[in-house]
Protein backbone atom coordinates (compact mmCIF):
# COMPACT_ATOMS: atom_id res chain seq x y z
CA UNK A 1 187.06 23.77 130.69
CA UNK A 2 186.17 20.44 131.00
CA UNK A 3 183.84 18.31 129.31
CA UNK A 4 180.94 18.88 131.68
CA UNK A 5 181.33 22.83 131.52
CA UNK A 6 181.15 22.71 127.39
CA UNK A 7 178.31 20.63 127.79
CA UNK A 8 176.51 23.65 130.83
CA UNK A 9 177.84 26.32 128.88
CA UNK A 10 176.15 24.85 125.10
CA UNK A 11 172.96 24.47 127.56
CA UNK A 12 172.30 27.68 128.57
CA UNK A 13 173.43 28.93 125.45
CA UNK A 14 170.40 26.79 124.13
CA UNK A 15 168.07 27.86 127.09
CA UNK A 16 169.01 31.78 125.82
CA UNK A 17 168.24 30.82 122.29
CA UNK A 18 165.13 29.48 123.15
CA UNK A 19 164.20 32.66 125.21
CA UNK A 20 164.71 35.30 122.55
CA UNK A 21 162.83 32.95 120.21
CA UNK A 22 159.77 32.82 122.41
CA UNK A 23 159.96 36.24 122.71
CA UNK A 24 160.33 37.64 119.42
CA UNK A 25 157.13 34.90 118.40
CA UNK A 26 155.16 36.97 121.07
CA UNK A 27 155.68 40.15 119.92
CA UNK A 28 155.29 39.05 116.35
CA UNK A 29 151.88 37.69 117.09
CA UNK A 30 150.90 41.25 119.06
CA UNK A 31 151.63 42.91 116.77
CA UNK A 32 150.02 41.32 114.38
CA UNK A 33 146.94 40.80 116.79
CA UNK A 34 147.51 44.25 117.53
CA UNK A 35 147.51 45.59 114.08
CA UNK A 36 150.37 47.72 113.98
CA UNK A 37 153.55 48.01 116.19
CA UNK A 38 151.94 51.37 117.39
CA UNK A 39 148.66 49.19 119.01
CA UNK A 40 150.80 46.99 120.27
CA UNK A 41 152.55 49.56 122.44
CA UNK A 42 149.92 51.31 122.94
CA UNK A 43 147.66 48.04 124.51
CA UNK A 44 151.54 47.36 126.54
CA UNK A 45 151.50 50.17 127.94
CA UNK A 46 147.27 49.77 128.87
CA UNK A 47 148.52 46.86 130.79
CA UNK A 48 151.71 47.77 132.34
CA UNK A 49 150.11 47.53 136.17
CA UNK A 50 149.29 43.95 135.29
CA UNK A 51 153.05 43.08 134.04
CA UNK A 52 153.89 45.00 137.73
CA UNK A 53 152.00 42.88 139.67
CA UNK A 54 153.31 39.54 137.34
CA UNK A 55 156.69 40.70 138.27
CA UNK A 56 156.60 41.60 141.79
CA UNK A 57 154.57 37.76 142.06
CA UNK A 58 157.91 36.44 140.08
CA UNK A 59 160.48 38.26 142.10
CA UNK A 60 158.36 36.95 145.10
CA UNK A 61 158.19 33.24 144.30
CA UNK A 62 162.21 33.92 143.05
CA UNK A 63 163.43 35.65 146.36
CA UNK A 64 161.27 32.67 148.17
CA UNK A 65 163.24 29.93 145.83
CA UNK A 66 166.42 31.37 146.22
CA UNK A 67 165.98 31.71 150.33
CA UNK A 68 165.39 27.70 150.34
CA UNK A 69 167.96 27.18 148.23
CA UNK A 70 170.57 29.25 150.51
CA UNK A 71 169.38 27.59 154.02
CA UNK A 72 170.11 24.20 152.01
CA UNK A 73 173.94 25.60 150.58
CA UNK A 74 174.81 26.92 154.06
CA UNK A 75 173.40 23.93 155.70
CA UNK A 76 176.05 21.70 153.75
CA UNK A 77 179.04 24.18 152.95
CA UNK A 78 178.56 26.00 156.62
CA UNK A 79 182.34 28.13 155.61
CA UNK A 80 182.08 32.21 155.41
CA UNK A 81 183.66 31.58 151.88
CA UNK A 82 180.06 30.22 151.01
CA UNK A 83 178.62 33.41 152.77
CA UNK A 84 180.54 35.53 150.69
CA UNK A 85 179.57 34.25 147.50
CA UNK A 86 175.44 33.60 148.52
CA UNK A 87 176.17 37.74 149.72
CA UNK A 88 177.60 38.98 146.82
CA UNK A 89 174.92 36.86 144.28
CA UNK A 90 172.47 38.38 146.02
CA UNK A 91 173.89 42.12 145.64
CA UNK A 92 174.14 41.11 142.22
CA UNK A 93 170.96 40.24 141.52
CA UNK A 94 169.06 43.14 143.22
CA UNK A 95 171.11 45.45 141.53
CA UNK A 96 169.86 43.45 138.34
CA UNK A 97 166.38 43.63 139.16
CA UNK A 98 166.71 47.54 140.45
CA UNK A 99 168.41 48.46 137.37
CA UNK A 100 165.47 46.58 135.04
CA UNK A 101 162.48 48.23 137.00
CA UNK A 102 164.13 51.78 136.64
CA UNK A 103 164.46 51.02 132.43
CA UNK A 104 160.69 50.25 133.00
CA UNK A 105 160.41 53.66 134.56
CA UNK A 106 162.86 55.80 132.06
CA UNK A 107 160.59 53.94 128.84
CA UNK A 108 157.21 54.41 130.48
C-alpha cells in the first residue's frame, strides 16, 4: 500500500472514530436528559416517524449526490469496466440501506 493509501486508510479510520464518539455523547446526554435508559427508548421510539422522514430526506439528498457524481465518472472514464463497478456500488449500497431499514423494523 503506498504512502497515500496509509495516509486514506488512517483517515477514515479517524472519520469512524469520530462517528462512534459523537454517537455514544448523544446517547449519553439522552439518557441522561431522558432520565433513565428506559425514557430514552421510550421518547426514541415516540419519534421514530420523524427519524423516517430524516432518513428517507438523507437517502434522497445521497441517491441525488451519488447520481451527479456518476454522470461526472462516466462522463470521463466512458469504459463498461466503469459501468460495472458504478452497478455493482450501487447494488451494494441498496442492499445496505434495505438491510438497515428492515433492523429498524425487526427492533421496532
Amino acid at each position: 500500500m503506498s504512502m497515500g493509501g496509509v495516509r486514506r486508510a488512517g483517515l477514515v479510520l479517524l472519520w469512524i472514530f469520530l462517528l462512534l464518539i459523537a454517537v455514544a455523547t448523544v446517547n449519553v446526554i439522552g439518557i441522561h436528559f431522558a432520565g433513565s435508559i428506559e425514557g430514552w427508548e421510550r421518547w426514541l421510539a415516540a419519534h421514530a416517524g420523524y427519524f423516517l422522514i430524516w432518513r428517507l430526506l438523507l437517502y434522497s439528498g445521497t441517491a441525488w449526490g451519488w447520481l451527479w457524481m456518476r454522470r461526472r465518472v462516466l462522463a470521463r472514464e466512458p469504459g463498461t469496466d466503469t459501468r460495472r463497478r458504478l452497478l455493482r456500488a450501487e447494488i451494494a449500497a441498496a442492499l445496505v440501506i434495505a438491510a438497515l431499514e428492515v433492523s429498524q423494523l425487526t427492533l421496532g
